[in-house]
Protein backbone atom coordinates (compact mmCIF):
# COMPACT_ATOMS: atom_id res chain seq x y z
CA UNK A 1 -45.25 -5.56 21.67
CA UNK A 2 -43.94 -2.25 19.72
CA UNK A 3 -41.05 -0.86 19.65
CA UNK A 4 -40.11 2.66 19.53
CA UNK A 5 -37.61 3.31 16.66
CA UNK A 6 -34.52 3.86 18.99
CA UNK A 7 -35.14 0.11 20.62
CA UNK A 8 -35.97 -1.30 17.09
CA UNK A 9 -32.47 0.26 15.73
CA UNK A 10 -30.33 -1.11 18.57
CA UNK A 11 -31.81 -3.95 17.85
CA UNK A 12 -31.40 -4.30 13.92
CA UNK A 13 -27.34 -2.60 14.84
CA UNK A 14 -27.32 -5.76 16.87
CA UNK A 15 -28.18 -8.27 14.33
CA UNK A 16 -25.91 -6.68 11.48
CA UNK A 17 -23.56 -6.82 13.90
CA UNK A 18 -23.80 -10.46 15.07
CA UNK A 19 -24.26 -11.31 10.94
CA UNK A 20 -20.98 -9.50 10.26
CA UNK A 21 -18.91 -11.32 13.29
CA UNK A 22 -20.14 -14.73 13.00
CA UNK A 23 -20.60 -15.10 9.23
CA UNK A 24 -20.30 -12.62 6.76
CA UNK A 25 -21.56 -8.71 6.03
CA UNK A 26 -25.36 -8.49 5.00
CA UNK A 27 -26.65 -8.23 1.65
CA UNK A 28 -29.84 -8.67 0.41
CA UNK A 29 -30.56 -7.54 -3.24
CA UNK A 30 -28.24 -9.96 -4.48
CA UNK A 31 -30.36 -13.15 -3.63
CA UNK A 32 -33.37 -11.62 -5.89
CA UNK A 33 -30.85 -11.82 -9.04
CA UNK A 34 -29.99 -15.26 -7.78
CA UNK A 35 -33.93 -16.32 -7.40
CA UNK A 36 -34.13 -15.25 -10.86
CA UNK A 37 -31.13 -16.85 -12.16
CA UNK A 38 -32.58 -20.63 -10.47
CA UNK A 39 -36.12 -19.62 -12.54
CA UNK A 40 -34.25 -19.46 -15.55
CA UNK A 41 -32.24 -22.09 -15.40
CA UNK A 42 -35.25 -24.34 -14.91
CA UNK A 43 -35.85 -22.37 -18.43
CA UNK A 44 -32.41 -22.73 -19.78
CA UNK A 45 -30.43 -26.19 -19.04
CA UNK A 46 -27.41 -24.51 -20.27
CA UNK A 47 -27.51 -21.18 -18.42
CA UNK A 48 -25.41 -22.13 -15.79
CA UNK A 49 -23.37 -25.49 -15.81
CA UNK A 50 -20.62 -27.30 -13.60
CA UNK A 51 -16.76 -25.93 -14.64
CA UNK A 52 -13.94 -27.49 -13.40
CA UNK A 53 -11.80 -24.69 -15.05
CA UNK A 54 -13.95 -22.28 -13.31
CA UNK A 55 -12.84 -20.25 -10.18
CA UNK A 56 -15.94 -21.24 -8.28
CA UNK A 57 -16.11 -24.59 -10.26
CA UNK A 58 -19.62 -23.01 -12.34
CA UNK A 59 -19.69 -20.65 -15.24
CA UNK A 60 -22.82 -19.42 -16.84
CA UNK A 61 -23.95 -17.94 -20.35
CA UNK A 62 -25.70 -14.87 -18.58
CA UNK A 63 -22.32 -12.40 -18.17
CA UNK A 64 -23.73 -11.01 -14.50
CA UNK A 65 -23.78 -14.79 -13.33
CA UNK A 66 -20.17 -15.71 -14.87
CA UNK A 67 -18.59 -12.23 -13.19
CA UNK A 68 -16.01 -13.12 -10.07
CA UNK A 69 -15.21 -16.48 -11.54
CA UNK A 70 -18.64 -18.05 -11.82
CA UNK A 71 -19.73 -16.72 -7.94
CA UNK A 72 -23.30 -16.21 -8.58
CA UNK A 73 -23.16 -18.82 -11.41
CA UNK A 74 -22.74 -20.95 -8.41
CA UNK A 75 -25.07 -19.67 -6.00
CA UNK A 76 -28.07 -20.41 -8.64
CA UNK A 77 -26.44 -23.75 -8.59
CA UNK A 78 -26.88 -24.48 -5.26
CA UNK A 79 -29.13 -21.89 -4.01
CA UNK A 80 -29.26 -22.79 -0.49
CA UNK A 81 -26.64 -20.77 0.78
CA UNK A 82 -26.35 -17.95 4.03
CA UNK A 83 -27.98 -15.17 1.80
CA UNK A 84 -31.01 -16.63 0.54
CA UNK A 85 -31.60 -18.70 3.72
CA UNK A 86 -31.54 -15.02 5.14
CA UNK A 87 -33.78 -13.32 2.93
CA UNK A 88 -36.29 -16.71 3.58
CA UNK A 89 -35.97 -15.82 7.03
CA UNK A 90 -36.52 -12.03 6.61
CA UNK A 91 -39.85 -12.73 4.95
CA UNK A 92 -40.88 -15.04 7.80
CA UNK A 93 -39.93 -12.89 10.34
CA UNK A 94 -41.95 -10.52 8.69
CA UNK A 95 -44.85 -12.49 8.81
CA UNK A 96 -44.57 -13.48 12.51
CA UNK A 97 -44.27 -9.71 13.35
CA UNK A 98 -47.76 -9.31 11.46
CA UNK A 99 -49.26 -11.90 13.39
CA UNK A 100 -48.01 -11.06 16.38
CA UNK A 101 -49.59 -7.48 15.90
CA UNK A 102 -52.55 -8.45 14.90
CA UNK A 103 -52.98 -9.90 18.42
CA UNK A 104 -51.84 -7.10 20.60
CA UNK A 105 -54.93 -5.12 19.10
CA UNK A 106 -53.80 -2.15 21.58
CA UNK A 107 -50.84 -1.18 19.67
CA UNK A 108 -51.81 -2.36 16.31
CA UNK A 109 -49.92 -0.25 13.58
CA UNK A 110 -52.36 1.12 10.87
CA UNK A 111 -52.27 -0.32 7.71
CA UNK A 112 -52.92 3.10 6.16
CA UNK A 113 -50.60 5.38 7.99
CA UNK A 114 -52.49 9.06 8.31
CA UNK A 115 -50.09 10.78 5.75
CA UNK A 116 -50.82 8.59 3.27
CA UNK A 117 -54.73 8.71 3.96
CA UNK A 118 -54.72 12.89 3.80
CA UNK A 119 -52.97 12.42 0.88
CA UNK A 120 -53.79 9.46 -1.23
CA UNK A 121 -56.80 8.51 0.63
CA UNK A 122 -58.07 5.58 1.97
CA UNK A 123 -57.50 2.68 -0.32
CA UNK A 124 -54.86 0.37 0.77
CA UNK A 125 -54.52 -1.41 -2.78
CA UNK A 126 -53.34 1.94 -3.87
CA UNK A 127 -51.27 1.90 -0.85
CA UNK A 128 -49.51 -1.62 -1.76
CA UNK A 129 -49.22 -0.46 -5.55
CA UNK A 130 -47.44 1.82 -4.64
CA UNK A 131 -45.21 0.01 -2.13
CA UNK A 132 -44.50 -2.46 -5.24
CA UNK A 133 -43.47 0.16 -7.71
CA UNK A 134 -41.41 1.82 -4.85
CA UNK A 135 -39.79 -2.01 -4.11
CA UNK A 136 -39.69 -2.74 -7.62
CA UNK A 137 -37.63 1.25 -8.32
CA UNK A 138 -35.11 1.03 -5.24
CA UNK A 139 -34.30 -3.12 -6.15
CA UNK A 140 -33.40 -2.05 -9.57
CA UNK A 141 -31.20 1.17 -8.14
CA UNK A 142 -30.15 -1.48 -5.86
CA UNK A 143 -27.97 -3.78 -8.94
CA UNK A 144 -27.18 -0.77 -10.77
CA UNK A 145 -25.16 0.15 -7.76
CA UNK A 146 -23.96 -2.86 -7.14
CA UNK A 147 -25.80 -3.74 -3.69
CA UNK A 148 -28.75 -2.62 -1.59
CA UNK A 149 -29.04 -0.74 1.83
CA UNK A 150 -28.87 -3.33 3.65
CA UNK A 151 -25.18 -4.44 2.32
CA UNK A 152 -23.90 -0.76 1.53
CA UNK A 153 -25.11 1.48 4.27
CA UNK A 154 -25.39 -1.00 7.15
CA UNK A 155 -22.74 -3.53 6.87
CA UNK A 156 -21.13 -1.12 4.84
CA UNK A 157 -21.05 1.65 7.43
CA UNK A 158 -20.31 -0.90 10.14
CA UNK A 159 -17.51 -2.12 8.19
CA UNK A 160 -16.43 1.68 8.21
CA UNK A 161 -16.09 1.48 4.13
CA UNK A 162 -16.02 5.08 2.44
CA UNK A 163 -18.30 3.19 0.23
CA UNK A 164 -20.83 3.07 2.38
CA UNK A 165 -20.92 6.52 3.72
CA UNK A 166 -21.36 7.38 0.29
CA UNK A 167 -24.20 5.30 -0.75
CA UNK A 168 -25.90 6.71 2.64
CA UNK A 169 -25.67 10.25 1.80
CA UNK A 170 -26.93 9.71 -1.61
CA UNK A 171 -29.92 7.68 -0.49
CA UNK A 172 -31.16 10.52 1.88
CA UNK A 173 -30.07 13.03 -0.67
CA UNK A 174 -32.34 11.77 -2.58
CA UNK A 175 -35.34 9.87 -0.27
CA UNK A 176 -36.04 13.63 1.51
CA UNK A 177 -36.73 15.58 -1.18
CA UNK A 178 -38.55 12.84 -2.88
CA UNK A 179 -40.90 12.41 0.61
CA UNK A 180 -41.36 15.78 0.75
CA UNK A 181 -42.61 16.13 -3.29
CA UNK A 182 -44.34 13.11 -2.58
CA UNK A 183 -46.38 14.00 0.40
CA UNK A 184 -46.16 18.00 0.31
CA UNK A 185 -45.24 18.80 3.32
């Protein structure tokens, strides 16, 4: 089954908005900085330890995990928590949607979308190369501002924070023109 983007956004609208009334806004980029903080502290013993003193009862050596009173000292403590559970279950849901494409051969998506083919050609490890430095160039925009889309422009937005509006307008600011140099058209 496919869904045209209008049924697809209702949908997504629907989720974020579920998320935000039962449990808390949406964020994603967070949880990488907190996968990396439980890698290194299988590194570092003392990069994050318990804190009684501590607002969230952890403090860590790393200054981005100690900020808010130990917060995401804490989450690399016990990693388990609604975010990363959610960005698990993105990556499966992910997965089942590619499986469940690949079996409704009729409306198959292309891997290699035609744009990209006329003009990059036809070689889909380019294609994921560049999907990796693209992920890899909006995660890190992503910290520097402090969140991702997914907790700035759509909980954000929902939420009706000016924030959010802002951080929307500056992504498309940018994303058109960069689309347009990109694929010359």
């Amino acid at each position: 089954m496919y869904w045209n983007w209008f049924k697809s956004g209702c949908a997504l609208g629907f989720c974020f908005l579920l998320a935000v009334f039962f449990v808390k806004p949406v964020g994603v980029s967070t949880q990488f900085v907190i996968f990396d903080g439980v890698i290194a502290s299988k590194i570092n013993d003392g990069l994050v330890v318990k804190d009684e003193s501590s607002k969230s009862g952890y403090r860590s050596s790393n200054a981005y995990l100690n900020k808010s009173g130990g917060k995401y000292a804490k989450a690399v403590a016990n990693p388990f928590n609604y975010g990363f559970i959610f960005v698990l279950s993105m990556a499966a849901g992910g997965l089942i949607g590619g499986i469940v494409q690949r079996k409704d051969k009729k409306n198959l998506i292309k891997q290699l979308p035609l744009y990209h083919q006329e003009r990059f050609g036809n070689n889909p490890l380019l294609r994921y190369g560049l999907a990796f430095i693209g992920g890899v160039v909006v995660l890190w925009g992503s910290r520097l501002a402090g969140g991702c889309t997914s907790g700035h422009m759509m909980s954000g937005m929902m939420q009706t924070a000016v924030s959010g509006y802002l951080f929307a307008a500056a992504a498309f600011v940018i994303a058109v023109p960069t689309a347009i140099l990109l694929y010359r058209k």
